[in-house]
C-alpha atoms as a PDB file:
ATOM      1  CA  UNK A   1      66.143-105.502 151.002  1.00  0.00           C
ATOM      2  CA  UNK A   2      65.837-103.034 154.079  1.00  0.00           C
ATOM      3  CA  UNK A   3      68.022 -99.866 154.005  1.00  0.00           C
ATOM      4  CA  UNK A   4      71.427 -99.640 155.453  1.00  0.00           C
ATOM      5  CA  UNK A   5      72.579 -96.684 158.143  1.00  0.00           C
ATOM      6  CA  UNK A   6      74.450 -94.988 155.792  1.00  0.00           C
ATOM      7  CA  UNK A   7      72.272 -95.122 152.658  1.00  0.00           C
ATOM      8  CA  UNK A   8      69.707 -93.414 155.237  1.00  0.00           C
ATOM      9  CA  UNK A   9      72.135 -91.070 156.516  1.00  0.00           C
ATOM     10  CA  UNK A  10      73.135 -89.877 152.588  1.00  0.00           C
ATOM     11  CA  UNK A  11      69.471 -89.467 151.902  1.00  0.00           C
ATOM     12  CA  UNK A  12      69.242 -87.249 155.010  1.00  0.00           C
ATOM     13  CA  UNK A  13      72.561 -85.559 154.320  1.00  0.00           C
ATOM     14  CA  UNK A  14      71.589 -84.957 150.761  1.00  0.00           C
ATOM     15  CA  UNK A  15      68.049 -83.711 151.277  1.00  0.00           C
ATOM     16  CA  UNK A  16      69.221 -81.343 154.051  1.00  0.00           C
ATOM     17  CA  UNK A  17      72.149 -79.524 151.677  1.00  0.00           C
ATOM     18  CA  UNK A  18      69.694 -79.644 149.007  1.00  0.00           C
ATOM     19  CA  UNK A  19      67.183 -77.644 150.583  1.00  0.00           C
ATOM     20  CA  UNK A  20      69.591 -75.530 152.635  1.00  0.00           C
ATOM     21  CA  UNK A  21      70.494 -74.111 148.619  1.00  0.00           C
ATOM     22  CA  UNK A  22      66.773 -74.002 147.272  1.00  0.00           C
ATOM     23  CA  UNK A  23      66.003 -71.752 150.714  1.00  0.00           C
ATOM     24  CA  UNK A  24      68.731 -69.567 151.856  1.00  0.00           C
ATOM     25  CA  UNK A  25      69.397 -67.654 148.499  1.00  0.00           C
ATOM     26  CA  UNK A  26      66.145 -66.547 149.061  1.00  0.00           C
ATOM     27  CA  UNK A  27      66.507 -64.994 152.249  1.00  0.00           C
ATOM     28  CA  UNK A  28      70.185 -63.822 151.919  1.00  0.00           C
ATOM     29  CA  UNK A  29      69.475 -62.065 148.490  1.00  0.00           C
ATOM     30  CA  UNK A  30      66.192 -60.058 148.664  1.00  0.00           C
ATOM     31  CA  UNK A  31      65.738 -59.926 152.640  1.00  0.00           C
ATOM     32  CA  UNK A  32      69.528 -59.238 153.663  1.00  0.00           C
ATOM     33  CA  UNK A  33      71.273 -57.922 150.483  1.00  0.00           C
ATOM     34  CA  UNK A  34      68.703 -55.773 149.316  1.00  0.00           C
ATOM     35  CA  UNK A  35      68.658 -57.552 145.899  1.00  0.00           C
ATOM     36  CA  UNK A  36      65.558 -57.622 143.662  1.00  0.00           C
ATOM     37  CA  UNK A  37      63.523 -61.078 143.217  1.00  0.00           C
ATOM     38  CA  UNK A  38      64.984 -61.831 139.684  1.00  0.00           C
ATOM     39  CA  UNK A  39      68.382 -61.698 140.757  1.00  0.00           C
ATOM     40  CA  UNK A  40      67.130 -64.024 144.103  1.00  0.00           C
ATOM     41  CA  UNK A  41      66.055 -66.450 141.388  1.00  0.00           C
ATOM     42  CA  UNK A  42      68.919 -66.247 139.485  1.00  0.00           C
ATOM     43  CA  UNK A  43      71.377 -66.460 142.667  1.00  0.00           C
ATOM     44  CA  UNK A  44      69.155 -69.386 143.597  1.00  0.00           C
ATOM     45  CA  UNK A  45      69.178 -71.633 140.353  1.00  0.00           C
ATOM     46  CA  UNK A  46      73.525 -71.562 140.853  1.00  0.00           C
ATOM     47  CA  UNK A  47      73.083 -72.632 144.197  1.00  0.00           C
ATOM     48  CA  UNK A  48      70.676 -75.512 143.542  1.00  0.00           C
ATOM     49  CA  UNK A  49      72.733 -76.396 140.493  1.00  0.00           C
ATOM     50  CA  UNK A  50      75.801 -76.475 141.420  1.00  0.00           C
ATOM     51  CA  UNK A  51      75.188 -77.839 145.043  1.00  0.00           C
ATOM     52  CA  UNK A  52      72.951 -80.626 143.701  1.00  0.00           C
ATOM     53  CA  UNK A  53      75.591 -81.598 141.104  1.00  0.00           C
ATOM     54  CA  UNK A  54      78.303 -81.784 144.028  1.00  0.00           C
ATOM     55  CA  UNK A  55      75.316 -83.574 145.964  1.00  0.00           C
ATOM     56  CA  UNK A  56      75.324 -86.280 143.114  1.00  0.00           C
ATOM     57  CA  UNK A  57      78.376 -87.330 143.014  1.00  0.00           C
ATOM     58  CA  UNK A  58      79.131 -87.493 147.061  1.00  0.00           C
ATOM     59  CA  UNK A  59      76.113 -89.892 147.871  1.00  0.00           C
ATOM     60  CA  UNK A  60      75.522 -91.488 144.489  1.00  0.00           C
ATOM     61  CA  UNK A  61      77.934 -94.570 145.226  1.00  0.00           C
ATOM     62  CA  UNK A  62      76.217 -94.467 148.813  1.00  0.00           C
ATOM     63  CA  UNK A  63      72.291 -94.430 148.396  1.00  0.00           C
ATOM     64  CA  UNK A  64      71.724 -93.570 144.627  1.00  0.00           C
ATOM     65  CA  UNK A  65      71.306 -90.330 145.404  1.00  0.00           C
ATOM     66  CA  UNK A  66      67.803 -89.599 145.175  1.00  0.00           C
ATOM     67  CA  UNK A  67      66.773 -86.436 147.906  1.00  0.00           C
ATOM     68  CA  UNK A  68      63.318 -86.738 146.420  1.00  0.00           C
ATOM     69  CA  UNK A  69      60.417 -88.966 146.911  1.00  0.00           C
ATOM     70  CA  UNK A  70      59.290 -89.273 143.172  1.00  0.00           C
ATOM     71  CA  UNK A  71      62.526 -90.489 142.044  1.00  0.00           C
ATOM     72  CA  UNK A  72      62.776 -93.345 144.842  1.00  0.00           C
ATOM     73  CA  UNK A  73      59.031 -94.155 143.807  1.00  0.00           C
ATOM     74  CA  UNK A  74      59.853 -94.649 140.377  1.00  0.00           C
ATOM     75  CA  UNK A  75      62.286 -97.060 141.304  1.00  0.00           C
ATOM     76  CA  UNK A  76      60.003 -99.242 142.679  1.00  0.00           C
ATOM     77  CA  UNK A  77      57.748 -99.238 139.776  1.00  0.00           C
ATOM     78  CA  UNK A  78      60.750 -99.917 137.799  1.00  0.00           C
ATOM     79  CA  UNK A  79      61.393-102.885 139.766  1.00  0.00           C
ATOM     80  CA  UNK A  80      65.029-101.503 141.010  1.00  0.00           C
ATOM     81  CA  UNK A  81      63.796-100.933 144.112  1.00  0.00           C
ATOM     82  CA  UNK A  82      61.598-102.636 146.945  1.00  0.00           C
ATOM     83  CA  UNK A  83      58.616-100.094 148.375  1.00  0.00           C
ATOM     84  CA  UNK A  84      60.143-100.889 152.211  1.00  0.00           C
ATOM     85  CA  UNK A  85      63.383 -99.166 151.256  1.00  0.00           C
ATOM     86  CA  UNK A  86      61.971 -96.381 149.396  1.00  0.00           C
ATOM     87  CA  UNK A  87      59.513 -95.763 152.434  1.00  0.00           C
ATOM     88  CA  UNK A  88      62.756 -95.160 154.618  1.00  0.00           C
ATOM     89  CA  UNK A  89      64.594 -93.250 151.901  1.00  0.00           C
ATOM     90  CA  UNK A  90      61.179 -91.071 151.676  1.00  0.00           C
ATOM     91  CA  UNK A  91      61.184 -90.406 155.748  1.00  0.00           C
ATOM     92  CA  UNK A  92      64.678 -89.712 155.814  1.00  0.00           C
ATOM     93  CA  UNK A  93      64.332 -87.472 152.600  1.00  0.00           C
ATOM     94  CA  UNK A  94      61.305 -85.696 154.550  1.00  0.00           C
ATOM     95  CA  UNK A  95      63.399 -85.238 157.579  1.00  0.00           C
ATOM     96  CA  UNK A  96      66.378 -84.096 155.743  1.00  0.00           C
ATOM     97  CA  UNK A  97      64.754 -81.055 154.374  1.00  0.00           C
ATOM     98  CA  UNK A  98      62.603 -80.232 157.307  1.00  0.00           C
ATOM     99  CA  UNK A  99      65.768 -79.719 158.831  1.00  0.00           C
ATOM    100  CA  UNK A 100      67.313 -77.948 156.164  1.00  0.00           C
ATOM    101  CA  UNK A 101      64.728 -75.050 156.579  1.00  0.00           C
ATOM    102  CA  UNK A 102      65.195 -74.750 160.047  1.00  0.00           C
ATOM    103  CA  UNK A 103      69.033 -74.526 158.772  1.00  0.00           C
ATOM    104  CA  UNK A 104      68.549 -71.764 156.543  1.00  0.00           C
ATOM    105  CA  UNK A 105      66.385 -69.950 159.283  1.00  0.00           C
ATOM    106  CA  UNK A 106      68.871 -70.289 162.105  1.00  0.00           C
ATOM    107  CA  UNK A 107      71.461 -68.493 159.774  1.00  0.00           C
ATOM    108  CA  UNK A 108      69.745 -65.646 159.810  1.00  0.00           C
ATOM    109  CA  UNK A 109      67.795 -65.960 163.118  1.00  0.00           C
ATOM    110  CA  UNK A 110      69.628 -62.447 164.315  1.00  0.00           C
ATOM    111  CA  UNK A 111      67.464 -60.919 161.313  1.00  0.00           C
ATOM    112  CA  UNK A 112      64.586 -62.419 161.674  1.00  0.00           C
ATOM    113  CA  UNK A 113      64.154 -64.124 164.527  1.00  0.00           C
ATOM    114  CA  UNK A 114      61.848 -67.628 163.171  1.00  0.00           C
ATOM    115  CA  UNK A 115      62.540 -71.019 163.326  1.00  0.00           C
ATOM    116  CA  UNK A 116      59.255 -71.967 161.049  1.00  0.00           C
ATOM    117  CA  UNK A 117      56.347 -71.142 160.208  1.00  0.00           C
ATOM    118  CA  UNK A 118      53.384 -71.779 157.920  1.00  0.00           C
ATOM    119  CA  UNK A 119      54.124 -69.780 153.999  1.00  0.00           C
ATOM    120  CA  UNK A 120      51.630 -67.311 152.353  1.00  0.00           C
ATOM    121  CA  UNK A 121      52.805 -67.530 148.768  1.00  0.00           C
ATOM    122  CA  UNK A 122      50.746 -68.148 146.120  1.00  0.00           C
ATOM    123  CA  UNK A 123      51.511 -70.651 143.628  1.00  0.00           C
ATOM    124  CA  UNK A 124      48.819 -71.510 141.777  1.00  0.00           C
ATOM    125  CA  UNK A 125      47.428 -70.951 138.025  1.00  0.00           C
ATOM    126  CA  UNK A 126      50.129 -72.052 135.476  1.00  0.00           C
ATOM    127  CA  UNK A 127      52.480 -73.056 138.623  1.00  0.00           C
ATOM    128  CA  UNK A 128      50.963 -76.482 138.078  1.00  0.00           C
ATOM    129  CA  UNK A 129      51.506 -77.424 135.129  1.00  0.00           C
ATOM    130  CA  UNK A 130      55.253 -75.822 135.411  1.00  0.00           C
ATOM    131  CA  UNK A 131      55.683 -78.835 137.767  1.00  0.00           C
ATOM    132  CA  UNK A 132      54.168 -81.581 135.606  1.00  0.00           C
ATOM    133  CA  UNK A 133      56.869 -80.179 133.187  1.00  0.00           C
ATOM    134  CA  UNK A 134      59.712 -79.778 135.455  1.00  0.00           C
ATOM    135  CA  UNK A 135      58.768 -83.453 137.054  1.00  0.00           C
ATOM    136  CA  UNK A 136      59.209 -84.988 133.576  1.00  0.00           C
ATOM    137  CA  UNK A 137      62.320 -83.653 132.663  1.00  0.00           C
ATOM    138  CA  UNK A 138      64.155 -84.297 135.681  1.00  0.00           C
ATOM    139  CA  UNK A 139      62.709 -87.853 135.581  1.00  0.00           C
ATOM    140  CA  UNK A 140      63.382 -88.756 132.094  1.00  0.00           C
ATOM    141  CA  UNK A 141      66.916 -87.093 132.613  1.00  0.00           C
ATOM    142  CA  UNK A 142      67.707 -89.542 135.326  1.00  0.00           C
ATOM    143  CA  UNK A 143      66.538 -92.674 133.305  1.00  0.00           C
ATOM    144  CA  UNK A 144      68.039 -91.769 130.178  1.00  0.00           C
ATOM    145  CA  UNK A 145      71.735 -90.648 132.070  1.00  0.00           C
ATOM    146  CA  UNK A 146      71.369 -94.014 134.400  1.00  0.00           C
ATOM    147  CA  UNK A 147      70.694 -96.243 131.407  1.00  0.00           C
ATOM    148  CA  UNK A 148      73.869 -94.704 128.893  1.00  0.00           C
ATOM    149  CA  UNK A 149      76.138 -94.755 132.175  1.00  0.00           C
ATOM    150  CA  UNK A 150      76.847 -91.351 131.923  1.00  0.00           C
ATOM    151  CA  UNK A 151      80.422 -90.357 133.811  1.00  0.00           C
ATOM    152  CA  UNK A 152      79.032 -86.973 134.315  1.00  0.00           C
ATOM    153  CA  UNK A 153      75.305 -87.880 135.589  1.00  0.00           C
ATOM    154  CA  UNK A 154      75.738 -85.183 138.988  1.00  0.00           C
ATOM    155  CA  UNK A 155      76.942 -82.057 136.581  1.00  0.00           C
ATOM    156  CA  UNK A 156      73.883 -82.775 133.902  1.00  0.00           C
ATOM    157  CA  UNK A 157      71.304 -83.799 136.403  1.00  0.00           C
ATOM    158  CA  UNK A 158      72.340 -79.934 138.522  1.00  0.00           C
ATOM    159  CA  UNK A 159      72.514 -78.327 135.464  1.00  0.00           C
ATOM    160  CA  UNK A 160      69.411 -79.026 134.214  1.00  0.00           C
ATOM    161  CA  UNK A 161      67.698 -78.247 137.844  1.00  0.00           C
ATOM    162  CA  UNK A 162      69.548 -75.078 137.885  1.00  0.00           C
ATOM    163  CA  UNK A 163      68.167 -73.928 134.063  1.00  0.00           C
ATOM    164  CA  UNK A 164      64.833 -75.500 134.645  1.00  0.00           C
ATOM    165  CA  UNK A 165      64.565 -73.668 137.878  1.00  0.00           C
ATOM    166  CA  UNK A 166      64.870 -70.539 135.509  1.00  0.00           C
ATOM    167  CA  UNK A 167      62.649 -71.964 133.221  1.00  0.00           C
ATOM    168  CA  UNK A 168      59.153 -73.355 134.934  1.00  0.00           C
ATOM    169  CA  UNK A 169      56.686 -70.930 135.894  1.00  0.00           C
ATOM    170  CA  UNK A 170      56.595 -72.848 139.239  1.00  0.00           C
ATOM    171  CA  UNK A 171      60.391 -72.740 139.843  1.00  0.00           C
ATOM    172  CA  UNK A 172      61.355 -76.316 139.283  1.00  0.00           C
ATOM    173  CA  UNK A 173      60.005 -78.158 142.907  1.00  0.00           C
ATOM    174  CA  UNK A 174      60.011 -81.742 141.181  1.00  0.00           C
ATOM    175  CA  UNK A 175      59.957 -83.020 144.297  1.00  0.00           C
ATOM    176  CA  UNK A 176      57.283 -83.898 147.023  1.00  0.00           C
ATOM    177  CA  UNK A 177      60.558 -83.095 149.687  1.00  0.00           C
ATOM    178  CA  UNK A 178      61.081 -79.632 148.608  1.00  0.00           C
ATOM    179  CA  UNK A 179      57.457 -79.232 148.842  1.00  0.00           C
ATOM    180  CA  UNK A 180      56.751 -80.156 152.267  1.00  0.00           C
ATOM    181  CA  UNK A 181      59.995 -78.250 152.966  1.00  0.00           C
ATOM    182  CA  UNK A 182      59.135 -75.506 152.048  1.00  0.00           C
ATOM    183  CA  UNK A 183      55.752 -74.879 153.316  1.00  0.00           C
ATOM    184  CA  UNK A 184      57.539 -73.785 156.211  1.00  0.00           C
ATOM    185  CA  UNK A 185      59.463 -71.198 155.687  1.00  0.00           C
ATOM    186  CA  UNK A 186      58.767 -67.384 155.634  1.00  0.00           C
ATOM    187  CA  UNK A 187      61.078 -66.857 152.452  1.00  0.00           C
ATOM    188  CA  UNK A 188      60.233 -66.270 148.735  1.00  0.00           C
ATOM    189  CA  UNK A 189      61.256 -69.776 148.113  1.00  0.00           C
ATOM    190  CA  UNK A 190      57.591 -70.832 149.993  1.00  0.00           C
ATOM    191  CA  UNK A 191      54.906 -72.203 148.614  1.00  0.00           C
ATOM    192  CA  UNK A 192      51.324 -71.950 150.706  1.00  0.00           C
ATOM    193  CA  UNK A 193      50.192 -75.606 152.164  1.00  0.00           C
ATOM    194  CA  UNK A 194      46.789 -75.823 149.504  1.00  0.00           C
ATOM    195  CA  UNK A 195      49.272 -74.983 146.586  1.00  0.00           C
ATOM    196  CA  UNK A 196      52.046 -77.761 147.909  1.00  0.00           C
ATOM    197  CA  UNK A 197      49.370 -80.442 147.966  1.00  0.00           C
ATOM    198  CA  UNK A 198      48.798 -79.380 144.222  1.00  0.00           C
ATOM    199  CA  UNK A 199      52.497 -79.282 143.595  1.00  0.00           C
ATOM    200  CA  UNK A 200      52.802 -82.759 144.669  1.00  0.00           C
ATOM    201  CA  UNK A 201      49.800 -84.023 142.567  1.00  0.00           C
ATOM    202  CA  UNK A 202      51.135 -82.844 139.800  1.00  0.00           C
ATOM    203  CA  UNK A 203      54.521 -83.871 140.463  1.00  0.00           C
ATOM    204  CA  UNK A 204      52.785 -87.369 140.821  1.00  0.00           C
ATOM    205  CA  UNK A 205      51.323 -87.059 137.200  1.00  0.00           C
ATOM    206  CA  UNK A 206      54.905 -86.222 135.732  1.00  0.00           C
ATOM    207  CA  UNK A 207      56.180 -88.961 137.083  1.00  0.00           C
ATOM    208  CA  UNK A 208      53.297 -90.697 135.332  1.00  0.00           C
ATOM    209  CA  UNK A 209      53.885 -89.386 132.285  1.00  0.00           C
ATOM    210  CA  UNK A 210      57.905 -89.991 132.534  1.00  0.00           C
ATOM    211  CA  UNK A 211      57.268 -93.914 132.789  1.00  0.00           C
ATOM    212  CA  UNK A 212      54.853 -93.842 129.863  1.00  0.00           C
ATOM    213  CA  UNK A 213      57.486 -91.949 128.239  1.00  0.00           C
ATOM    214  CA  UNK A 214      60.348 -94.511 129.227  1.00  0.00           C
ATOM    215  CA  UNK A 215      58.612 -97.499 128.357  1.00  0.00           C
ATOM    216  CA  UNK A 216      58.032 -96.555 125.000  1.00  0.00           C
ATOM    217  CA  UNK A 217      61.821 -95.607 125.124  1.00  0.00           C
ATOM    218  CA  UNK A 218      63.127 -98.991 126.472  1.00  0.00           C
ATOM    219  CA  UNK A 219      60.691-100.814 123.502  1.00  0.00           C
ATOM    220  CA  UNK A 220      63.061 -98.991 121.101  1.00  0.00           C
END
């Protein structure tokens, strides 16, 4: 089954709002308010949270909500979804927050006048495996929420972001979108191109782990 328009245009919509919240707390806090970096973290887990949660329920019904590559992937190995579709939903996903950067820029262009660019921060060491972590537990949240029908899958599934992004040395990416995103922008929230490649490995070996995990789960 290809993709329809709108299930494209809710992974788009989703991916751009999503990243919009991981990026612009970073800027407005530290670079315009003045704030220190813990309370830019901070600021930034409630936006992510909450706006993913909102996120969730909005496009859920439409497109499953996914805004992230891994997820859509391990529906296809789950057999719930065909690897045509989830290459759309992953190019849409991509463009979404590629746009969403260029968003959070243009909001604060009069400060500092960039559209993108390529990050300098360092995320490496123990970053790494904070995303093998991070991967796993968003993953096995999904699958476990999906498969009890939870009413309330969008508040848990932000929530958990949010706290996680608190509580991963890497900041909870999870997601090869984010990633990409945001190699390319100038704010704390970056993450330099030869650590994002890293990320995204070892966002691929959570996701790994997650369907060894589930398997086992599903036996039971």
């Amino acid at each position: 089954m290809i993709a329809e328009k709108q299930e494209l245009i809710a992974e788009f919509l989703g991916s751009f709002f999503l990243t919009i919240a991981a990026v612009t707390p970073m800027i407005l806090f530290p670079e315009i308010m003045g704030s220190s970096i813990g309370v830019a973290v901070l600021a930034d887990a409630l936006a992510v949270g909450f706006v993913l949660s909102v996120l969730i329920d909005m496009f859920g019904p439409i497109s499953g909500a996914h805004f992230n590559p891994i997820v859509s992937l391990m529906m296809v190995k789950l057999n719930r979804m065909p690897m045509g579709k989830a290459g759309l939903y992953l190019a849409a996903q991509v463009l979404g927050g590629l746009m969403g950067v260029i968003g959070s820029h243009l909001m604060f262009y009069n400060e500092t006048p960039v559209i993108a660019t390529i990050s300098e921060i360092n995320r490496s060491g123990g970053n790494y495996l904070g995303e093998i972590i991070g991967t796993l537990i968003l993953l096995l949240a999904i699958l476990t929420l999906l498969k009890n029908e939870n009413p309330r899958i969008g508040w848990n599934i932000g929530v958990l972001v949010g706290g996680q992004l608190m509580a991963t040395s890497s900041t909870m990416f999870a997601n090869p979108m984010i990633t990409i995103a945001r190699t390319f922008t100038y704010s704390a929230a970056g993450i330099r191109p030869i650590d994002s490649l890293m990320f995204i490995l070892m966002q691929f070996i959570g996701l790994g782990l997650a369907l060894l995990i589930w398997r086992q789960i599903e036996e039971n």
